[in-house]
C-alpha atoms as a PDB file:
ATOM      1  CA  UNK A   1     -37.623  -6.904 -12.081  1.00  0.00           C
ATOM      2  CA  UNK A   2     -37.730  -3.287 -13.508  1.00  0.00           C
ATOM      3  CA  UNK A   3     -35.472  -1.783 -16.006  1.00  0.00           C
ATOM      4  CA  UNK A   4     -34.132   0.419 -13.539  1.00  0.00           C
ATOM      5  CA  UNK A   5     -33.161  -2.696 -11.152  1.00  0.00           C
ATOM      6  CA  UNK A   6     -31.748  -5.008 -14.110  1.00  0.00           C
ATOM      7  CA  UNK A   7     -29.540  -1.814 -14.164  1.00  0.00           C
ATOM      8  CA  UNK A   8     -28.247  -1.792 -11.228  1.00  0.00           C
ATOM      9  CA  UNK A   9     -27.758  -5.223 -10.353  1.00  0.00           C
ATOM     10  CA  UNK A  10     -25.475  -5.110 -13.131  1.00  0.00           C
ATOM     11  CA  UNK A  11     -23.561  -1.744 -12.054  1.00  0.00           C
ATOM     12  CA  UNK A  12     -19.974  -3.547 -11.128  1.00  0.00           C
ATOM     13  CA  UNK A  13     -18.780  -3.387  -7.515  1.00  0.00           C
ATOM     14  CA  UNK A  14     -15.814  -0.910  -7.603  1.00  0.00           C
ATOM     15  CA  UNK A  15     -12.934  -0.506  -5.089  1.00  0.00           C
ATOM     16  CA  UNK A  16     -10.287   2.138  -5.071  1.00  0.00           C
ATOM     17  CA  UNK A  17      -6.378   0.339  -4.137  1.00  0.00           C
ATOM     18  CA  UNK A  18      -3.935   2.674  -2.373  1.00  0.00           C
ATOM     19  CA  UNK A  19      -1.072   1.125  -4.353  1.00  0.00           C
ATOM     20  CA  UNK A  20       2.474   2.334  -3.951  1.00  0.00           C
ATOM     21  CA  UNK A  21       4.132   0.139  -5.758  1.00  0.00           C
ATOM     22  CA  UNK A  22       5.643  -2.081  -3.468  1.00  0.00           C
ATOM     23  CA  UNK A  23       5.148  -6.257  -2.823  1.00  0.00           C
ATOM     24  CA  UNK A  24       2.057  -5.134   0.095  1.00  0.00           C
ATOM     25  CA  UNK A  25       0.129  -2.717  -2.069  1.00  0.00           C
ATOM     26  CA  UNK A  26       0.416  -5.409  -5.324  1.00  0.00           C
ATOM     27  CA  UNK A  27      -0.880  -7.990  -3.049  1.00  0.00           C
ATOM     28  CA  UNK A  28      -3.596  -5.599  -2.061  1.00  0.00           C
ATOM     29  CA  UNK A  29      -3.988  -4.996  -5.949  1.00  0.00           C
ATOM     30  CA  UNK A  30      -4.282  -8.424  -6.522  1.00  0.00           C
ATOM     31  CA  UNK A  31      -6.744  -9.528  -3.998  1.00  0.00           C
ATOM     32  CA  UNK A  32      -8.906  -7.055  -5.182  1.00  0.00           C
ATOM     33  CA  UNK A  33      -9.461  -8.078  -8.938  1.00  0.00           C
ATOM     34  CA  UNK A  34      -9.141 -11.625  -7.538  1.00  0.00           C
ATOM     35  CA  UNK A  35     -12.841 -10.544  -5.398  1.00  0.00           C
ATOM     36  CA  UNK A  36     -14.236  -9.023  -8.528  1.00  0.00           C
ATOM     37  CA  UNK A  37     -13.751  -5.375  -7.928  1.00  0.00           C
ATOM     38  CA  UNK A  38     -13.699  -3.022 -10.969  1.00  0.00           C
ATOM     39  CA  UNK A  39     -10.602  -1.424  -9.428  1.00  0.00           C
ATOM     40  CA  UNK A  40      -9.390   2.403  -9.291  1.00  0.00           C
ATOM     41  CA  UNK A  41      -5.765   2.207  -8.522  1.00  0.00           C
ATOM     42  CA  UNK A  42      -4.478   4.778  -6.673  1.00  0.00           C
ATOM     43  CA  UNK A  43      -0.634   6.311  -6.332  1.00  0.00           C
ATOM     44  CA  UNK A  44       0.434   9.442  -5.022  1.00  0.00           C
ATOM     45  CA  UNK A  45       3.524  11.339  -5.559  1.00  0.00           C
ATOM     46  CA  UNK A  46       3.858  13.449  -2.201  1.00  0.00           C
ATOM     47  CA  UNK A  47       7.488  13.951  -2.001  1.00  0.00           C
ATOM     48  CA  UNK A  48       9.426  10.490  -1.361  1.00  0.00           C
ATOM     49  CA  UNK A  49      13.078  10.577  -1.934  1.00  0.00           C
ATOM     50  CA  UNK A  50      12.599   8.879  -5.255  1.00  0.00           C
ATOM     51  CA  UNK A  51      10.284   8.092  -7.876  1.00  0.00           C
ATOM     52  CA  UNK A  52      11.358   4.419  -8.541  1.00  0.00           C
ATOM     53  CA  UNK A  53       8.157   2.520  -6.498  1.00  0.00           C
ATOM     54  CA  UNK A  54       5.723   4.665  -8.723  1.00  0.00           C
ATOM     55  CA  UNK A  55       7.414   3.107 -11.766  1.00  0.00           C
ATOM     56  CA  UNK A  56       6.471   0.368 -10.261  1.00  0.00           C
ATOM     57  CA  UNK A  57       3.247   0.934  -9.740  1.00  0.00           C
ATOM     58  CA  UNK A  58       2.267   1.685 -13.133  1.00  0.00           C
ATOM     59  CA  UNK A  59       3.865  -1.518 -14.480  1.00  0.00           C
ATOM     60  CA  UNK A  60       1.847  -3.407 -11.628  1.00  0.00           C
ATOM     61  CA  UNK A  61      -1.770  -1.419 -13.103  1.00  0.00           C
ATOM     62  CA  UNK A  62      -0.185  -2.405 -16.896  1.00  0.00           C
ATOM     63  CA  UNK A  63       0.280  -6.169 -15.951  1.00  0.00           C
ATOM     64  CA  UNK A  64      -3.146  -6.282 -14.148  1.00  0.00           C
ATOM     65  CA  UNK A  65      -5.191  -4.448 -16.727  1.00  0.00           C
ATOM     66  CA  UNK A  66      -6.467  -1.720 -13.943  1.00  0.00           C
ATOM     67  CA  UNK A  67      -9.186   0.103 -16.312  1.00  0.00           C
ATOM     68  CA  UNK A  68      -8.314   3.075 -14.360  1.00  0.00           C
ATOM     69  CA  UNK A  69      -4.756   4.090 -12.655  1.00  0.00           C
ATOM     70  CA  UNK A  70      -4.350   7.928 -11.474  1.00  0.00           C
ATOM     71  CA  UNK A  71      -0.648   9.022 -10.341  1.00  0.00           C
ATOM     72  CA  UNK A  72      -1.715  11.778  -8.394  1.00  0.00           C
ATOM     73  CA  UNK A  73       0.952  14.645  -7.759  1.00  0.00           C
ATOM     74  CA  UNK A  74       1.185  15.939  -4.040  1.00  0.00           C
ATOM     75  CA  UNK A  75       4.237  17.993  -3.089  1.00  0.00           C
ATOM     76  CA  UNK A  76       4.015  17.295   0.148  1.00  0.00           C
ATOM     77  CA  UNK A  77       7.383  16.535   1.008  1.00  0.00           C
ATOM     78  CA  UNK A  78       8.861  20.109   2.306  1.00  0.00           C
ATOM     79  CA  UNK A  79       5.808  19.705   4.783  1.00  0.00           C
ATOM     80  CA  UNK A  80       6.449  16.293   6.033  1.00  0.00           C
ATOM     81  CA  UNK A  81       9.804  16.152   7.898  1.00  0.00           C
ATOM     82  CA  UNK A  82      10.921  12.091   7.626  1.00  0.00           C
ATOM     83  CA  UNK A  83      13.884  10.498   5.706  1.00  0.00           C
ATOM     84  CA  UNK A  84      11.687   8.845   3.325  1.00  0.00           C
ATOM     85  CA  UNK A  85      10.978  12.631   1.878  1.00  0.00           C
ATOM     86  CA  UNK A  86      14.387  13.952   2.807  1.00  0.00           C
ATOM     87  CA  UNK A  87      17.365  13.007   0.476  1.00  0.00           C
ATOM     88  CA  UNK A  88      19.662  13.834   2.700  1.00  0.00           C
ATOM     89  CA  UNK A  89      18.700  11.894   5.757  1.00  0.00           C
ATOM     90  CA  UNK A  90      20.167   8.593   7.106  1.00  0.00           C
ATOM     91  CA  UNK A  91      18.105   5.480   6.641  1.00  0.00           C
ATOM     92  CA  UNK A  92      17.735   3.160   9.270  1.00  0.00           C
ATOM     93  CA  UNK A  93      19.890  -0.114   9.008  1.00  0.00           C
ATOM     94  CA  UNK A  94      18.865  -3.511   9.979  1.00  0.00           C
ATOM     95  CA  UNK A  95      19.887  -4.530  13.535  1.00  0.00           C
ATOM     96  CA  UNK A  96      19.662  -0.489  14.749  1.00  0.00           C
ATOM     97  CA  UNK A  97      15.999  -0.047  15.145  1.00  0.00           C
ATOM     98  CA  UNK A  98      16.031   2.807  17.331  1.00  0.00           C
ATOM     99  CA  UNK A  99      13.360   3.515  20.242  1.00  0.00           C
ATOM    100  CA  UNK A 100      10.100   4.027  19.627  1.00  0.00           C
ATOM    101  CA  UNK A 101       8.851   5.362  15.740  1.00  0.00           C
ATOM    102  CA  UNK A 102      11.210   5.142  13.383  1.00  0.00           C
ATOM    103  CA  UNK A 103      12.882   8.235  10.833  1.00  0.00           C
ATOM    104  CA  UNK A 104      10.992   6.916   8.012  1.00  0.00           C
ATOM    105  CA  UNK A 105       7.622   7.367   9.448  1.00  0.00           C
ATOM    106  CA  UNK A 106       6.142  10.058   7.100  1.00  0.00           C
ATOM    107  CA  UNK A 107       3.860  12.600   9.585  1.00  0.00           C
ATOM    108  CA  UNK A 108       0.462  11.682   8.589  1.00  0.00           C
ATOM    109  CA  UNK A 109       0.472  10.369   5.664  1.00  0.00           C
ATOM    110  CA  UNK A 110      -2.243   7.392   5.839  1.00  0.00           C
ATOM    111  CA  UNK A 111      -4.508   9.440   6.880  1.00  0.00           C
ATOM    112  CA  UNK A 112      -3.862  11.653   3.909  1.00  0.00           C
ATOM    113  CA  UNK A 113      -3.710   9.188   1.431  1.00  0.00           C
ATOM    114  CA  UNK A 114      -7.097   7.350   2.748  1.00  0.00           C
ATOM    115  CA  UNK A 115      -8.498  10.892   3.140  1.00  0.00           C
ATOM    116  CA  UNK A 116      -8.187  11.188  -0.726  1.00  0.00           C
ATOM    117  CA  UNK A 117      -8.903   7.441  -1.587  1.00  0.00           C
ATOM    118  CA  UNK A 118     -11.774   8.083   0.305  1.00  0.00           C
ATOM    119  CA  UNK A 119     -12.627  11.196  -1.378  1.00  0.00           C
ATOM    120  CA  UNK A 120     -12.678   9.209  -4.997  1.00  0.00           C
ATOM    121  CA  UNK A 121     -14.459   6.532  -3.203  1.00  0.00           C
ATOM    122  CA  UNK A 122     -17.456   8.737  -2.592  1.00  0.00           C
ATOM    123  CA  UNK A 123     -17.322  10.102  -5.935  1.00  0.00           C
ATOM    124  CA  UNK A 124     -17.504   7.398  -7.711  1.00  0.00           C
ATOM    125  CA  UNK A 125     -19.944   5.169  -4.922  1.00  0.00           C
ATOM    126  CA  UNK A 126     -17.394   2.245  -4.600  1.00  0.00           C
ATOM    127  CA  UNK A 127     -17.851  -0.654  -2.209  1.00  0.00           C
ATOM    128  CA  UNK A 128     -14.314  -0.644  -0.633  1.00  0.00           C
ATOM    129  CA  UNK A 129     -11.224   1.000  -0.051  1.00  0.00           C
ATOM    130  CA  UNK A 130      -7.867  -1.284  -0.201  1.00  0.00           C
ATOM    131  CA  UNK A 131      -5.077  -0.510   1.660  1.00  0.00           C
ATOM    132  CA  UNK A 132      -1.358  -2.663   2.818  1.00  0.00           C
ATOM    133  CA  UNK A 133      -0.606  -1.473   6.060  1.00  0.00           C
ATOM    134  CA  UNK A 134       0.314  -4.294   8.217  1.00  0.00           C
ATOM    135  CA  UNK A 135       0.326  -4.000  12.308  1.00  0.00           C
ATOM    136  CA  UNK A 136       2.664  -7.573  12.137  1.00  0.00           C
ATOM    137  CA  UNK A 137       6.033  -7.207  10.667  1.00  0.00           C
ATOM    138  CA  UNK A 138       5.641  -3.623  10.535  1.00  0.00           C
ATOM    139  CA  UNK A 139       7.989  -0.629  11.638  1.00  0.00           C
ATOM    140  CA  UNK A 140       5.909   0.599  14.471  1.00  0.00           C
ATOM    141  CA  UNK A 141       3.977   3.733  12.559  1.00  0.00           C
ATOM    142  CA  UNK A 142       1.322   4.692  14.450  1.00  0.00           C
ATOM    143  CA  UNK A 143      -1.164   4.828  11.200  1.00  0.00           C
ATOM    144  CA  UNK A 144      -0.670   0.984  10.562  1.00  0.00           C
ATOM    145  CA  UNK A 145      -2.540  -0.239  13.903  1.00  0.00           C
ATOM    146  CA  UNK A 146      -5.987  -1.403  13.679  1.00  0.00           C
ATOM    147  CA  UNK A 147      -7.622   0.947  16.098  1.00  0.00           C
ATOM    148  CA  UNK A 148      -6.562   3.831  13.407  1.00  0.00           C
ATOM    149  CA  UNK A 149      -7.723   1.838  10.771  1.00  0.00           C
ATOM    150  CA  UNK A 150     -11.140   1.615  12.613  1.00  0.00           C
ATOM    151  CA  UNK A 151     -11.828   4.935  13.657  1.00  0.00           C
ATOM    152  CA  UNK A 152     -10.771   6.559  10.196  1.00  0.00           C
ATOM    153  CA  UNK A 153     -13.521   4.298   9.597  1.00  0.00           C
ATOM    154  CA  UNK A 154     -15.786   5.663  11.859  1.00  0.00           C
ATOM    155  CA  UNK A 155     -14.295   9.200  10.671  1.00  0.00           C
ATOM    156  CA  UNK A 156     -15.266   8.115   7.242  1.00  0.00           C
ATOM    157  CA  UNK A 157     -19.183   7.551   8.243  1.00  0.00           C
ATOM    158  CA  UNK A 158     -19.184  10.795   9.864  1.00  0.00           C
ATOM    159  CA  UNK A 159     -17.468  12.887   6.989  1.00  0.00           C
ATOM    160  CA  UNK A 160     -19.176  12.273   3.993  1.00  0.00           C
ATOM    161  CA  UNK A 161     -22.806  13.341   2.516  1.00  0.00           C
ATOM    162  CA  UNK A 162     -23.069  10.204   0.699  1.00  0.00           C
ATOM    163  CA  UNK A 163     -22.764   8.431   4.383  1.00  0.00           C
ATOM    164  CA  UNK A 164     -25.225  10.947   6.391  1.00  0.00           C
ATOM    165  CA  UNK A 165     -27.406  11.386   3.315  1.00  0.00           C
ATOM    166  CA  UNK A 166     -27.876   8.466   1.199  1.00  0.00           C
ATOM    167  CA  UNK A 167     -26.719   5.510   3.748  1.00  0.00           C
ATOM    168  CA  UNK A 168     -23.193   4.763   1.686  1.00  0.00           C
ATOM    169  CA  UNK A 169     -20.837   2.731   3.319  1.00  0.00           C
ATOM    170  CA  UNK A 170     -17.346   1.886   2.276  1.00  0.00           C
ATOM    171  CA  UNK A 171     -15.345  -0.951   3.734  1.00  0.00           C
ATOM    172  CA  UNK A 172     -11.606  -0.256   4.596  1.00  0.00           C
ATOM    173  CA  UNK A 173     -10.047  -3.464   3.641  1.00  0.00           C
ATOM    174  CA  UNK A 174      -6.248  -4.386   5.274  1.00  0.00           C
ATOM    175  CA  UNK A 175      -5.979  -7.867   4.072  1.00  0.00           C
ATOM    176  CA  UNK A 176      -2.616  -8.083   5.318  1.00  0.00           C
ATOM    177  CA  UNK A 177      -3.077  -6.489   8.467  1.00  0.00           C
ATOM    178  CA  UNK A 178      -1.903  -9.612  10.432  1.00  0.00           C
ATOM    179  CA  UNK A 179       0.429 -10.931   8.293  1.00  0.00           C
ATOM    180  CA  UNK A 180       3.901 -11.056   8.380  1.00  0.00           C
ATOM    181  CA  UNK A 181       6.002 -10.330   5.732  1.00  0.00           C
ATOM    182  CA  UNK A 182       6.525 -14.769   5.069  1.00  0.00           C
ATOM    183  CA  UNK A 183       2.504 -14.610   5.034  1.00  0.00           C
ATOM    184  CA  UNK A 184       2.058 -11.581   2.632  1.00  0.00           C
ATOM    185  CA  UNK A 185       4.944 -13.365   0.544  1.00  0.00           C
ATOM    186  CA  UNK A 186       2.854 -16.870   0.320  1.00  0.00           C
ATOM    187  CA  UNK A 187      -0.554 -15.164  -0.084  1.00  0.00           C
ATOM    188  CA  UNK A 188       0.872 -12.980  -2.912  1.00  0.00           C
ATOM    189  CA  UNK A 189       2.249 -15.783  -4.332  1.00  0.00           C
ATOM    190  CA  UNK A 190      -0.995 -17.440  -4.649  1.00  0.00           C
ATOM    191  CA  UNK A 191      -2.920 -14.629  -6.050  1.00  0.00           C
ATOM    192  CA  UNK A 192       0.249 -14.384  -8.836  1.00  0.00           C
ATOM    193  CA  UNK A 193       1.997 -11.264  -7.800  1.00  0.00           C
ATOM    194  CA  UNK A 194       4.418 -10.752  -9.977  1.00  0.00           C
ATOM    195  CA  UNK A 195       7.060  -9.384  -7.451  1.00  0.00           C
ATOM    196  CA  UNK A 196       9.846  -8.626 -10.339  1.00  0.00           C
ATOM    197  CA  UNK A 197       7.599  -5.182 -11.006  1.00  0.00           C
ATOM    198  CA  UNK A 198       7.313  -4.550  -7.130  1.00  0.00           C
ATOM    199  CA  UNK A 199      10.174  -2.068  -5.176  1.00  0.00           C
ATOM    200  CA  UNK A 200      10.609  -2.407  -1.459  1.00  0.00           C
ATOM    201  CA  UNK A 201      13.939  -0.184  -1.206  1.00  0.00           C
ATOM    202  CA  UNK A 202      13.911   3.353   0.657  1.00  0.00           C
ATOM    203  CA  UNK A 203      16.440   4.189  -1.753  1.00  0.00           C
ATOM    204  CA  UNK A 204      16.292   4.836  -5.447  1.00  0.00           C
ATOM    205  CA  UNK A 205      18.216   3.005  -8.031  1.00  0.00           C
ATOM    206  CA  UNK A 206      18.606   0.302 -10.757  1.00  0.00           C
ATOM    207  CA  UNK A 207      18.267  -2.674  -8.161  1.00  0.00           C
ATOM    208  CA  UNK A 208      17.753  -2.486  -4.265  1.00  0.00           C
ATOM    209  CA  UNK A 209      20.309  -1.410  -2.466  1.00  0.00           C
ATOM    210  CA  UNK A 210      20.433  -4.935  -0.015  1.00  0.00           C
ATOM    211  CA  UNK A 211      21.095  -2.800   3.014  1.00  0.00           C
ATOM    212  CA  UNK A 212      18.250  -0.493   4.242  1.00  0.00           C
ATOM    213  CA  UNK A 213      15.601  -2.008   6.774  1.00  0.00           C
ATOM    214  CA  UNK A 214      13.008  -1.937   3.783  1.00  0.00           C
ATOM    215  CA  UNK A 215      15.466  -4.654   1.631  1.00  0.00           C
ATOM    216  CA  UNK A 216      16.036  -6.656   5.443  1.00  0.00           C
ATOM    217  CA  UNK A 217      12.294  -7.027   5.983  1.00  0.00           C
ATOM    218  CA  UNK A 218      11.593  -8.208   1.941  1.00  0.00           C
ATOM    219  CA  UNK A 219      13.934 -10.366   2.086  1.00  0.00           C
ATOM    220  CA  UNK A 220      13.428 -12.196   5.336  1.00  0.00           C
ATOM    221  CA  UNK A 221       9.830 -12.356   4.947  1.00  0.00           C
ATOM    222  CA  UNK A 222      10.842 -14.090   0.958  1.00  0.00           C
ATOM    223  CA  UNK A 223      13.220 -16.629   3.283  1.00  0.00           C
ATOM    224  CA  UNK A 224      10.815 -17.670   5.347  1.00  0.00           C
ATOM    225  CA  UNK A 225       8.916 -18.252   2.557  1.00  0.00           C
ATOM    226  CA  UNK A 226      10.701 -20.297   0.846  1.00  0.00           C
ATOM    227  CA  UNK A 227      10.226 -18.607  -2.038  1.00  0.00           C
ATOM    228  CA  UNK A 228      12.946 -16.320  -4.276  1.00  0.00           C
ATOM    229  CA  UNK A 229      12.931 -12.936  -4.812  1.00  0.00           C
ATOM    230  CA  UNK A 230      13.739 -12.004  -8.307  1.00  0.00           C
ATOM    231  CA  UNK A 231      14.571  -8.469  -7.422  1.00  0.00           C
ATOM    232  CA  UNK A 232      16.773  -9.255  -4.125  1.00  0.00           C
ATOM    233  CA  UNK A 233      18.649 -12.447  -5.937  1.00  0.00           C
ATOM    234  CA  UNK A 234      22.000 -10.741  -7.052  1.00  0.00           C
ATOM    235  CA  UNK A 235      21.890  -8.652  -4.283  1.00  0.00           C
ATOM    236  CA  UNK A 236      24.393  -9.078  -1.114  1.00  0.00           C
ATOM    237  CA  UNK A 237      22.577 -10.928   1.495  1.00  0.00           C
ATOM    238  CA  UNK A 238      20.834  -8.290   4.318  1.00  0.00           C
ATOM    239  CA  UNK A 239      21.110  -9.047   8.277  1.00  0.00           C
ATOM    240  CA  UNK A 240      17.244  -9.137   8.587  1.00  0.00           C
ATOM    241  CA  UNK A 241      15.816  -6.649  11.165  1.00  0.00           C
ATOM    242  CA  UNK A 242      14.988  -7.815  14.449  1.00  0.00           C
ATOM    243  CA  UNK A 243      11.071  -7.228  14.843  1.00  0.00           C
END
């Protein structure tokens, strides 16, 4: 073997995680390192009501030793009508789910967010993109259904000059995609998640606020489980969502 191919058989394969901060993106996280990526974490400020899950997210890239963690700002929010990004807008409540997509769906904002992942993907040649959207126990967003998931990947081949050029590929990895929230729960607790730095809640705060349909889903999916939640523990018990 040449120099040149010693070289690159050692060159480490490199992911970039889309993590947010809360328990799916840290299981994301965690599957990663567990594979042996050389992991780029990825979080992105672009206007959610509060700033608490991206406190989060750089204690998760501190307790996982993430070589490299970028907080990206994006000011998105004045652009993106949704009451995740409006502070003044009602959250839904467990048990009153209304029709069809939800108020807290965020107008396009996987795509944008795997649109820049992808972006840092090409730049820096990595093997895979991570991301925890979930098409199971999910709130009916359009952006978390595996046909979108597969033709930003087609998008992806199309878009980029390292793709049409040199033959790069990237892998959009969903390992939770089917899961429900009882599955991501038991897989994160096997890949040691430590789900006391992780923040589910729409709202902002010291501890969740037990009542939004973010804190119903957590802690449903930690009942059926079996397992407790160290955040949701002294918190009044949630009627979980019907799904």
């Amino acid at each position: 073997m040449t120099k040149e191919g010693t070289h690159a058989a050692k060159r480490p394969r490199r992911a970039v995680v889309l993590l947010s901060g809360g328990m799916d993106s840290a299981t994301c996280l965690a599957e990663a390192l567990c594979l042996g990526f050389q992991v780029h974490a990825l979080s992105v400020v672009y206007g959610q009501r509060h700033a608490r899950e991206i406190r989060s997210a750089r204690r998760l890239a501190a307790h996982f030793g993430v070589r490299e963690h970028t907080v990206l700002p994006l000011e998105l929010g004045p652009l993106l009508r949704s009451a995740l990004t409006d502070p003044h807008a009602a959250l839904p409540r467990p048990g009153r789910r209304a029709r069809g997509i939800p108020a807290t769906y965020v107008p396009a904002r996987n795509t944008i967010l795997l649109a820049i992942a992808l972006g840092v993907a090409e730049t820096e040649r990595a093997e895979a993109i991570f991301l925890g959207i979930n098409a199971v126990d999910y709130s009916g967003y359009p952006d978390c259904r595996p046909e979108y998931l597969a033709a930003f990947g087609r998008l992806a081949r199309l878009a980029t000059r390292a793709s049409t050029e040199d033959g790069w590929t990237v892998q959009f990895r969903a390992p939770l995609l089917k899961l429900s929230k009882a599955g991501i729960v038991r897989k994160g607790e096997r890949l040691g998640v430590p789900w006391a730095l992780t923040w589910s809640c729409y709202r902002g705060g010291r501890r969740p606020c037990g009542a939004c349909d973010a804190c119903a889903l957590r802690a449903k999916g930690f009942q059926e489980a079996g397992v407790r939640d160290p955040l949701l523990a002294s918190v009044p018990r949630v009627v979980p969502s019907s799904r």
